[in-house]
N, C-alpha and C. Protein backbone atom coordinates (compact mmCIF):
# COMPACT_ATOMS: atom_id res chain seq x y z
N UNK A 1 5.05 14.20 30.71
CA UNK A 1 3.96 13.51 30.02
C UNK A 1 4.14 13.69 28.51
N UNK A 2 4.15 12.65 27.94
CA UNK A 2 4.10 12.69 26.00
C UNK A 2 2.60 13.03 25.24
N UNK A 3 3.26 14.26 25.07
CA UNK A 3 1.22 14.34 24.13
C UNK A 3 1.69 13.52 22.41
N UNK A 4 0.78 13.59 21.85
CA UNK A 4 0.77 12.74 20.61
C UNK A 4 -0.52 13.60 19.61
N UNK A 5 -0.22 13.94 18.54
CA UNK A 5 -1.09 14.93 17.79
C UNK A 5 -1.84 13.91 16.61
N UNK A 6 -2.91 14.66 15.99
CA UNK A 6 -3.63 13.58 14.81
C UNK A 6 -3.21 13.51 13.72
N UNK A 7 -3.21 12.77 13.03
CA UNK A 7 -2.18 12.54 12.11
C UNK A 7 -3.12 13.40 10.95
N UNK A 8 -2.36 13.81 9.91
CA UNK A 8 -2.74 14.96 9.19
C UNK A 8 -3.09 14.70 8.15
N UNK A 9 -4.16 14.29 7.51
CA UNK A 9 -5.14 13.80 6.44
C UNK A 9 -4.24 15.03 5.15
N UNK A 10 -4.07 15.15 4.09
CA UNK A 10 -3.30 15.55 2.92
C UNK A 10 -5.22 15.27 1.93
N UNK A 11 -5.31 16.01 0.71
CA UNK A 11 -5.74 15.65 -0.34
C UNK A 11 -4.76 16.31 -0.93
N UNK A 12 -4.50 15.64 -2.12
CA UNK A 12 -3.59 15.82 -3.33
C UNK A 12 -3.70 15.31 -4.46
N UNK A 13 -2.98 15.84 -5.86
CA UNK A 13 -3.30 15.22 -6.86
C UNK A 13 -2.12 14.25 -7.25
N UNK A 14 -2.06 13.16 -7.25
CA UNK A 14 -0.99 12.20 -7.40
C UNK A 14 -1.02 11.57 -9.22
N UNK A 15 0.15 11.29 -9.62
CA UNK A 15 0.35 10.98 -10.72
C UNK A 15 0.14 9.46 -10.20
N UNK A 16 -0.33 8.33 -11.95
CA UNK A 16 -0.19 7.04 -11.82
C UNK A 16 1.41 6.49 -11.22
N UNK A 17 1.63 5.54 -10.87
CA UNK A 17 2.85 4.49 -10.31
C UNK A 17 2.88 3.48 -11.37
N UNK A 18 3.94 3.52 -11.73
CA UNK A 18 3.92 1.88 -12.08
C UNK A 18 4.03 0.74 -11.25
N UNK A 19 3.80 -0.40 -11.36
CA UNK A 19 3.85 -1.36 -10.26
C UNK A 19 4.39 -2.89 -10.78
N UNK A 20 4.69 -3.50 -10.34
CA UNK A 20 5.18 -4.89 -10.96
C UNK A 20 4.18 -5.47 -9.45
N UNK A 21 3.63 -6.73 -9.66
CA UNK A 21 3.23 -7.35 -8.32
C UNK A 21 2.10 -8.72 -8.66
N UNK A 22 1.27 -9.29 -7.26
CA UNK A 22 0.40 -10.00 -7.57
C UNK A 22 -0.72 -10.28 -6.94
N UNK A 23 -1.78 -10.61 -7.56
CA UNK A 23 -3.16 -10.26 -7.59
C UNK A 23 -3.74 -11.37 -6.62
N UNK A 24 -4.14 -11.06 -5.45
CA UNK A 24 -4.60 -12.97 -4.45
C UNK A 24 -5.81 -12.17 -3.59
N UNK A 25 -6.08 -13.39 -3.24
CA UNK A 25 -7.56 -13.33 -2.43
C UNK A 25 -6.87 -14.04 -0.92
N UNK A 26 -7.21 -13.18 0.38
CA UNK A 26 -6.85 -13.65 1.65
C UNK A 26 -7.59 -13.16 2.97
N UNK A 27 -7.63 -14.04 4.04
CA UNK A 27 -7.96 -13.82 4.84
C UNK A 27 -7.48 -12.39 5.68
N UNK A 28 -7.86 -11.87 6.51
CA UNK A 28 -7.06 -10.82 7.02
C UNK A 28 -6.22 -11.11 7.48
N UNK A 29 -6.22 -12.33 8.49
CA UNK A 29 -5.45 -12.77 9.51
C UNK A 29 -4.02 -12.98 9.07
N UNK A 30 -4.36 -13.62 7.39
CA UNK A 30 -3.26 -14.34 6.99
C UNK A 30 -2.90 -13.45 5.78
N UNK A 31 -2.75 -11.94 5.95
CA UNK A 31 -2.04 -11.00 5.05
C UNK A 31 -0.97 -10.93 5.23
N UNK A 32 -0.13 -10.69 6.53
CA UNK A 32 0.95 -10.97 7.10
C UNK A 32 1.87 -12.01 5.93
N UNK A 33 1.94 -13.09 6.18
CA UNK A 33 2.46 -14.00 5.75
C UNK A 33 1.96 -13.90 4.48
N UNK A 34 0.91 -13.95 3.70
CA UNK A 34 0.77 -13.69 2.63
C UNK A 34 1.85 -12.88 1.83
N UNK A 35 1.96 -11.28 2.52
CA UNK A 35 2.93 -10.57 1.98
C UNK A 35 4.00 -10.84 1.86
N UNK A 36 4.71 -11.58 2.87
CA UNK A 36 6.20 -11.72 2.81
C UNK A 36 6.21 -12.80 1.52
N UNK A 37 5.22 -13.49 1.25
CA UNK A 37 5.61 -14.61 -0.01
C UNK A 37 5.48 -14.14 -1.31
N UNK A 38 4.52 -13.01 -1.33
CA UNK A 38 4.44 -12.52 -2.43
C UNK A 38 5.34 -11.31 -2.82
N UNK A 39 5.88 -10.73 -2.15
CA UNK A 39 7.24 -9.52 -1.89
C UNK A 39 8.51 -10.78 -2.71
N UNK A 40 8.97 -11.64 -1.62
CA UNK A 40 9.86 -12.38 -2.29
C UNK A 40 9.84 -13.06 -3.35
N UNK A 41 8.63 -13.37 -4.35
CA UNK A 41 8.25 -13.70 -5.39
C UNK A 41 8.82 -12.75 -6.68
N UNK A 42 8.25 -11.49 -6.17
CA UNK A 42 8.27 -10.25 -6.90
C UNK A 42 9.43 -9.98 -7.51
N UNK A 43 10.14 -10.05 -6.28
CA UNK A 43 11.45 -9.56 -5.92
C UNK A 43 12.93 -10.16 -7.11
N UNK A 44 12.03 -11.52 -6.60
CA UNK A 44 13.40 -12.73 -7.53
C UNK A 44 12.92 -11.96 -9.03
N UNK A 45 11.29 -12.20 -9.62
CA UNK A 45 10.91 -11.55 -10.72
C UNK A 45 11.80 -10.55 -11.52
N UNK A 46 11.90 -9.72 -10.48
CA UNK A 46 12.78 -8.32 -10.65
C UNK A 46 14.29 -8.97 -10.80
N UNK A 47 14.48 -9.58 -10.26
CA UNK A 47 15.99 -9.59 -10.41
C UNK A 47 16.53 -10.29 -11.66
N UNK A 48 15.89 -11.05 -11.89
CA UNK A 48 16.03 -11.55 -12.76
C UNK A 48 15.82 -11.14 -14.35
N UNK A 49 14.89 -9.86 -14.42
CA UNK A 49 14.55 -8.87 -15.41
C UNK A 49 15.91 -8.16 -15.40
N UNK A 50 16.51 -7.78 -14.29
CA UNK A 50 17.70 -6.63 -13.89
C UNK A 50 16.79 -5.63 -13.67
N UNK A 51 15.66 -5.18 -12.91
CA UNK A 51 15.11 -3.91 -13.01
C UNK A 51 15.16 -3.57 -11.33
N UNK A 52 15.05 -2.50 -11.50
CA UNK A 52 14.95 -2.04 -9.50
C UNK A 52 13.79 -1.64 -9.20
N UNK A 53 13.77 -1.35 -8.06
CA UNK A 53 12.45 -1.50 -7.41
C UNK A 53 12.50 -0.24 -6.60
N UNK A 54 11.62 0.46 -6.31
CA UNK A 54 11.42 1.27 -5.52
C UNK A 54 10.31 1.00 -4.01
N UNK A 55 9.27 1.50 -3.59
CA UNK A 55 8.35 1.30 -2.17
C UNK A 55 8.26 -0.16 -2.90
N UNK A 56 7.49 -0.57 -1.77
CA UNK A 56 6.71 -1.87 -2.01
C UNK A 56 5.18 -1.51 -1.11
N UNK A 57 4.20 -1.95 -2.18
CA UNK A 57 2.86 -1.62 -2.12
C UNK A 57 1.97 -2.73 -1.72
N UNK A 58 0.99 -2.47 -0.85
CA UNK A 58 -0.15 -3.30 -1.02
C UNK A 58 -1.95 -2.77 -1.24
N UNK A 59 -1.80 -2.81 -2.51
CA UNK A 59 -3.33 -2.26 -2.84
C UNK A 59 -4.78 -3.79 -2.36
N UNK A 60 -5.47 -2.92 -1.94
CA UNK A 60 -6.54 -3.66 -1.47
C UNK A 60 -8.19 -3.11 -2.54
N UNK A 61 -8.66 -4.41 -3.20
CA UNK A 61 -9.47 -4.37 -4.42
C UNK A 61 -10.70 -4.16 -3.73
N UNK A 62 -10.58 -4.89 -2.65
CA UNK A 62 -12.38 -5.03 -2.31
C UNK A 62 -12.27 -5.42 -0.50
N UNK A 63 -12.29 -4.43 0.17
CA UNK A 63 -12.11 -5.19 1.65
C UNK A 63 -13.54 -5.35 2.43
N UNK A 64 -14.41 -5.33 1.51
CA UNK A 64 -16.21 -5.60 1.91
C UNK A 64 -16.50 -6.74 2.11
N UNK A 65 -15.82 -7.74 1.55
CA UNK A 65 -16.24 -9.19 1.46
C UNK A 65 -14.86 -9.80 2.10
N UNK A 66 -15.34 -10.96 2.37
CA UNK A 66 -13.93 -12.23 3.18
C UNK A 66 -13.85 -12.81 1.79
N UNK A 67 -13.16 -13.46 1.27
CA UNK A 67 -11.73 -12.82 1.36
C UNK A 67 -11.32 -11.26 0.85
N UNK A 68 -10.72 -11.18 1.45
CA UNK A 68 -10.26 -9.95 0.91
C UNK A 68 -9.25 -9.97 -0.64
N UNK A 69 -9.41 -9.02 -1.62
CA UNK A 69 -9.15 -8.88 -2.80
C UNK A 69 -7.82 -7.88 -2.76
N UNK A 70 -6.60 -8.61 -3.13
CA UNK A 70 -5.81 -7.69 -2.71
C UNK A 70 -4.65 -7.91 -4.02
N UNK A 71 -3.76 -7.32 -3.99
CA UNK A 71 -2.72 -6.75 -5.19
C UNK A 71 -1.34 -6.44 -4.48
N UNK A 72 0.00 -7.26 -4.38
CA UNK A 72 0.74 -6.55 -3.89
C UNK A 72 2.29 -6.90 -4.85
N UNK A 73 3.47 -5.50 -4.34
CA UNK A 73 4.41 -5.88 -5.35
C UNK A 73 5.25 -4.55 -4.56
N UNK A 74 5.42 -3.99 -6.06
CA UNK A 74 6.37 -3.29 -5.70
C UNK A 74 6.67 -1.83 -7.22
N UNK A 75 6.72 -0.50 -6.66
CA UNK A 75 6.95 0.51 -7.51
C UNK A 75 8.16 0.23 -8.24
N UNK A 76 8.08 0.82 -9.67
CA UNK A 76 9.24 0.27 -10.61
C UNK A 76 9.46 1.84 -11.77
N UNK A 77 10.25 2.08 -12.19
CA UNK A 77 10.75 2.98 -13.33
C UNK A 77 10.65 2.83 -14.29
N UNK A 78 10.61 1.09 -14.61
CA UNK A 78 10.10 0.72 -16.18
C UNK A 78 9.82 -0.40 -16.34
N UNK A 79 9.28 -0.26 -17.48
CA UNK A 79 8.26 -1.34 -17.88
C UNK A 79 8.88 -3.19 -17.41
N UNK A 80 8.31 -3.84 -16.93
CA UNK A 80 9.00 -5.15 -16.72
C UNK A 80 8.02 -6.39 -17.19
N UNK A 81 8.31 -7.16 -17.72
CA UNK A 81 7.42 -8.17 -18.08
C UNK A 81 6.86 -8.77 -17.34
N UNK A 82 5.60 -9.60 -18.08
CA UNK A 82 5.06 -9.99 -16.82
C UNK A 82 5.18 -11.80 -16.95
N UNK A 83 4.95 -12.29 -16.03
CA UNK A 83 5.30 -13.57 -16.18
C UNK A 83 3.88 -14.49 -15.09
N UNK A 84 3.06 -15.08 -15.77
CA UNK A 84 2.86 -16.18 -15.35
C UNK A 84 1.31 -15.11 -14.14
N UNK A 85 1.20 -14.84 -12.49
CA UNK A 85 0.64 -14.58 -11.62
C UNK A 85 1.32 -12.98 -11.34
N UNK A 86 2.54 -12.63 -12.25
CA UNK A 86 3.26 -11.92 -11.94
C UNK A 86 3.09 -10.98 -12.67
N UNK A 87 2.47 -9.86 -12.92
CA UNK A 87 1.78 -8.76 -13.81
C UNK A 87 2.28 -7.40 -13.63
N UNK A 88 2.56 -6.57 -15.07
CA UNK A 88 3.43 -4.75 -14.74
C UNK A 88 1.75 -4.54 -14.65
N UNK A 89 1.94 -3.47 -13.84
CA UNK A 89 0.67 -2.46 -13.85
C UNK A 89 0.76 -1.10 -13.80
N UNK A 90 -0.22 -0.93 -12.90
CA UNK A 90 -0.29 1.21 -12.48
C UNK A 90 -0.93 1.19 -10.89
N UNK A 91 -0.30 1.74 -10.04
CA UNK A 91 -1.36 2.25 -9.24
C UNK A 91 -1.92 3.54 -10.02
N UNK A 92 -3.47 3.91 -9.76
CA UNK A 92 -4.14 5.11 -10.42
C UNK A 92 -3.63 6.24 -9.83
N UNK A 93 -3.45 6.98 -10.45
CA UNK A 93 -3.57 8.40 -10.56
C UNK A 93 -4.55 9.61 -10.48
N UNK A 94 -4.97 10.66 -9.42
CA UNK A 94 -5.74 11.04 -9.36
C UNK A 94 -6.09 12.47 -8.09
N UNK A 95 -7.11 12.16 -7.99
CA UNK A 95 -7.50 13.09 -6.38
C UNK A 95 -7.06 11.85 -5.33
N UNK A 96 -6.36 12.55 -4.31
CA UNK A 96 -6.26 10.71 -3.32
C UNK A 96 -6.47 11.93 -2.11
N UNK A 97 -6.75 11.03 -1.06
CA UNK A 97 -6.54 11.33 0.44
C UNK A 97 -5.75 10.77 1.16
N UNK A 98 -4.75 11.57 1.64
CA UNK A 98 -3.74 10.48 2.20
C UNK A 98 -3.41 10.56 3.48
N UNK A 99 -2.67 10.41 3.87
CA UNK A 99 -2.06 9.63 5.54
C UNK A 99 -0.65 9.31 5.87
N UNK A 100 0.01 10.17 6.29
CA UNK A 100 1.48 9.11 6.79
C UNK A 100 0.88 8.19 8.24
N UNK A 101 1.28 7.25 8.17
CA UNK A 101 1.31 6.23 9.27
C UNK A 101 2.93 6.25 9.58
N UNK A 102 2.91 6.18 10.83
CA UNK A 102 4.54 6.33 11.54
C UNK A 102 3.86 5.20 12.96
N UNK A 103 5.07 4.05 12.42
CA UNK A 103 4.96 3.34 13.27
C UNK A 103 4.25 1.70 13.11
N UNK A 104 4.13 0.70 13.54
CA UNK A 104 4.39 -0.89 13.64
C UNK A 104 2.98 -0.98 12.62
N UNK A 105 3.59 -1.74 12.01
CA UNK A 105 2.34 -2.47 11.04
C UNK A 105 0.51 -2.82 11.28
N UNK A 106 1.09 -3.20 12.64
CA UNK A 106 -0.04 -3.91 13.32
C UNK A 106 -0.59 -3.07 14.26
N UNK A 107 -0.58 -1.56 13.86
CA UNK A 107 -1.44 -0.42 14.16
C UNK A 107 -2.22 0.21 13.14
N UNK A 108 -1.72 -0.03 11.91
CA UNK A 108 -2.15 0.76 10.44
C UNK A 108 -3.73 0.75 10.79
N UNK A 109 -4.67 0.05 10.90
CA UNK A 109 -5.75 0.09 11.27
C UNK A 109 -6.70 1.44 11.79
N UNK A 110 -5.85 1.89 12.66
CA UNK A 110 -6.06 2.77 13.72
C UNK A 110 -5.70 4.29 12.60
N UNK A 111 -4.81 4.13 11.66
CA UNK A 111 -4.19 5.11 10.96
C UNK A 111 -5.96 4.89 9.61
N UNK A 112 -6.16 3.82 9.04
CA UNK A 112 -7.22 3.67 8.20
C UNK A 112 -8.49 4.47 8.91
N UNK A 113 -8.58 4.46 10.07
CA UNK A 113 -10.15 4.54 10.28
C UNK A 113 -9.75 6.28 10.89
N UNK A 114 -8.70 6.87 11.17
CA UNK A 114 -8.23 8.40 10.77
C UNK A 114 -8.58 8.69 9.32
N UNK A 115 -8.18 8.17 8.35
CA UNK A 115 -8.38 8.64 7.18
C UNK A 115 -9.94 8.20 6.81
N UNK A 116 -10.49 7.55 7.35
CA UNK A 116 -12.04 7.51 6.59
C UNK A 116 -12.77 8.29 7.63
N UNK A 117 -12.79 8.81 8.70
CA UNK A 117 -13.07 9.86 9.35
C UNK A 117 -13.66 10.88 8.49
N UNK A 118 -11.91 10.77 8.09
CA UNK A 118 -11.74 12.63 7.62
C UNK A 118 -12.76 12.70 6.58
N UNK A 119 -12.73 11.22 5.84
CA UNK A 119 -13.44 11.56 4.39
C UNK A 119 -14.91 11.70 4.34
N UNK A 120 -15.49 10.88 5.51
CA UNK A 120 -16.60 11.14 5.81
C UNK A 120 -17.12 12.66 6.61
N UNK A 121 -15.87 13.23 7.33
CA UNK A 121 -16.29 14.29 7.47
C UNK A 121 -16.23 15.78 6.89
N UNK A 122 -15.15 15.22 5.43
CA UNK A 122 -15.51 16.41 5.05
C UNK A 122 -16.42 16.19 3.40
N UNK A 123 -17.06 14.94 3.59
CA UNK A 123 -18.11 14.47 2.50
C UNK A 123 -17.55 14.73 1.04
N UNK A 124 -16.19 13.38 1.46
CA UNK A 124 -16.21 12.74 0.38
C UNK A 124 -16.27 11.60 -0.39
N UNK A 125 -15.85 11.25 -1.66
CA UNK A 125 -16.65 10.09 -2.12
C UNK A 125 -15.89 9.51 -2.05
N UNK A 126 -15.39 8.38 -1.11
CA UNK A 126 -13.87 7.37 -1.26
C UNK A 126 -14.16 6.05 -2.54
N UNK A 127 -13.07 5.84 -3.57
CA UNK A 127 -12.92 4.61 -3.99
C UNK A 127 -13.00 3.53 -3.25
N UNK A 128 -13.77 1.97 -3.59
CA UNK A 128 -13.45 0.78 -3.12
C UNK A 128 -11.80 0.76 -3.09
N UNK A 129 -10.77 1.08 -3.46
CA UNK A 129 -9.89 0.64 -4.01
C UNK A 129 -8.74 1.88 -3.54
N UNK A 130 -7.85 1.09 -2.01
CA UNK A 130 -7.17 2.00 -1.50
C UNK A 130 -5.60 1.05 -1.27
N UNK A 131 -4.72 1.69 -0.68
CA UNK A 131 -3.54 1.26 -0.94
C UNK A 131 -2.52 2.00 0.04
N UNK A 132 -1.56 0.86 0.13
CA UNK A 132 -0.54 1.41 1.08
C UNK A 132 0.81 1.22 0.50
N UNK A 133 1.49 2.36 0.90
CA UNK A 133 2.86 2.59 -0.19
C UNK A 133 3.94 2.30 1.49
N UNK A 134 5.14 1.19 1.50
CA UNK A 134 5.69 1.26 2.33
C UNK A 134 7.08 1.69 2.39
N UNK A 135 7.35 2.44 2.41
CA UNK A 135 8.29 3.67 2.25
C UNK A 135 9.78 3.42 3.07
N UNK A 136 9.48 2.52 4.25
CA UNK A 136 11.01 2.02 5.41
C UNK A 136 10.59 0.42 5.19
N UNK A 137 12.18 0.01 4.48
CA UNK A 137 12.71 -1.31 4.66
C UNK A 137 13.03 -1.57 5.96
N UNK A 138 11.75 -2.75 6.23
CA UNK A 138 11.93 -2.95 7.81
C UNK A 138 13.80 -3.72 7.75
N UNK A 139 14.42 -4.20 6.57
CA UNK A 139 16.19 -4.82 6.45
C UNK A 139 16.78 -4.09 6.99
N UNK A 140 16.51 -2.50 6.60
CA UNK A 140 17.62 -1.80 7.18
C UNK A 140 16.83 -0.65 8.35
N UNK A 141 15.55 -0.83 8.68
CA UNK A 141 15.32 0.01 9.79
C UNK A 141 14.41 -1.26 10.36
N UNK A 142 15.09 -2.04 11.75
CA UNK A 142 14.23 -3.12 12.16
C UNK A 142 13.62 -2.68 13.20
N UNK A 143 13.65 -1.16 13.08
CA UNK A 143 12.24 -0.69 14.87
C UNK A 143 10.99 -0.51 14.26
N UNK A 144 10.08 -0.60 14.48
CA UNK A 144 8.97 -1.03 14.01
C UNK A 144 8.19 0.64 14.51
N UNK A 145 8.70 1.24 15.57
CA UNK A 145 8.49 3.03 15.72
C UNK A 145 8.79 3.50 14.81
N UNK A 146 9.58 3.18 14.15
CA UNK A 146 9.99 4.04 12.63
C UNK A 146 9.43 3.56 11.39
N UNK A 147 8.98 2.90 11.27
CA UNK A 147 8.06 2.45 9.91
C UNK A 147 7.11 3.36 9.28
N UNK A 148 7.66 3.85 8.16
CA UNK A 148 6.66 4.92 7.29
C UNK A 148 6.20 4.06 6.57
N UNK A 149 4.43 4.18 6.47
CA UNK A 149 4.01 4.23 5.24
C UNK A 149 2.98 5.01 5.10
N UNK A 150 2.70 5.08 3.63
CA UNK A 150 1.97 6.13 2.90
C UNK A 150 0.83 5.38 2.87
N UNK A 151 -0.50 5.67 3.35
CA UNK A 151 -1.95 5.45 2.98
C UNK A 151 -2.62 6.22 2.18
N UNK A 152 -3.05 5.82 0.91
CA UNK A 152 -3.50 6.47 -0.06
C UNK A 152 -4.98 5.94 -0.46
N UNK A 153 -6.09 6.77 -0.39
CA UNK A 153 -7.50 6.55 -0.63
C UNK A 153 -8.14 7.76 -2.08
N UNK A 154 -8.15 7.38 -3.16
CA UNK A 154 -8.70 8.06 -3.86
C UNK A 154 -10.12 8.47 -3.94
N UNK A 155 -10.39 9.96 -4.12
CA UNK A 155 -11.32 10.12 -3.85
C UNK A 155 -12.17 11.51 -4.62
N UNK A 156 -13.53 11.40 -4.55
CA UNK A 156 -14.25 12.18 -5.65
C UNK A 156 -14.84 13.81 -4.74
């Protein structure tokens, strides 16, 4: 029989990120596809600067209301211009609560409502404004069991 343990809530103090990426309003349904257009957007962006890229992120502004308010791109080392829908930024820096998620995209959910658990149970104050750092290129790891990402919720 396979037991399976809870995934292990972290608080930590995290430095800002820089970010290159872009700012859209979407349905849930249609984040999926959303992302892949705005990743490859980014991406050409970058290449065309010559700059590299590190995770690729999707920060979420406001998930209270339909549409959802969301921000996505990609971690960077330096400064890159911005062009047009295509904006350098920061993820914040701070107290966060975090989360590894291990495993298919279309479980992260189940990994979110672990981390607001925790925060509610050990009474704290979560930001509107949380984010996921994706850490495995599904290009070169295509099992979807192995997919790390980092869930990050800042918090007071």
């Amino acid at each position: 029989m396979e037991t399976t343990t809870a995934p292990e809530v972290q608080l930590e103090d995290m430095k800002e990120k820089s970010v290159v990426g872009i700012r859209f309003h979407t349905k849930g349904s249609e984040l999926p596809g959303n992302l892949q257009k705005v990743y490859a957007r980014v991406l050409e962006h970058l290449k065309t600067h010559f700059s590299k890229s590190d995770s690729a992120y999707c920060l979420y502004h406001d998930m209270e209301k339909q549409p959802w308010d969301v921000e996505a791109g990609f971690v960077v080392h330096q400064i890159v211009a911005s062009q047009d829908d295509i904006e350098f930024g920061t993820l914040p820096g701070g107290r966060m609560a975090t989360l590894w998620h291990i495993g298919p995209y279309n479980t992260l959910n189940d990994s979110w409502m672990a981390l607001d658990a925790y925060i509610k149970e050990h009474h704290l104050h979560p930001n509107k404004v949380m984010w996921e750092l994706y850490t495995t290129d599904p290009a070169t790891e295509p099992d979807p069991t192995k997919q790390r990402t980092l869930l990050v919720w800042p918090v007071e």
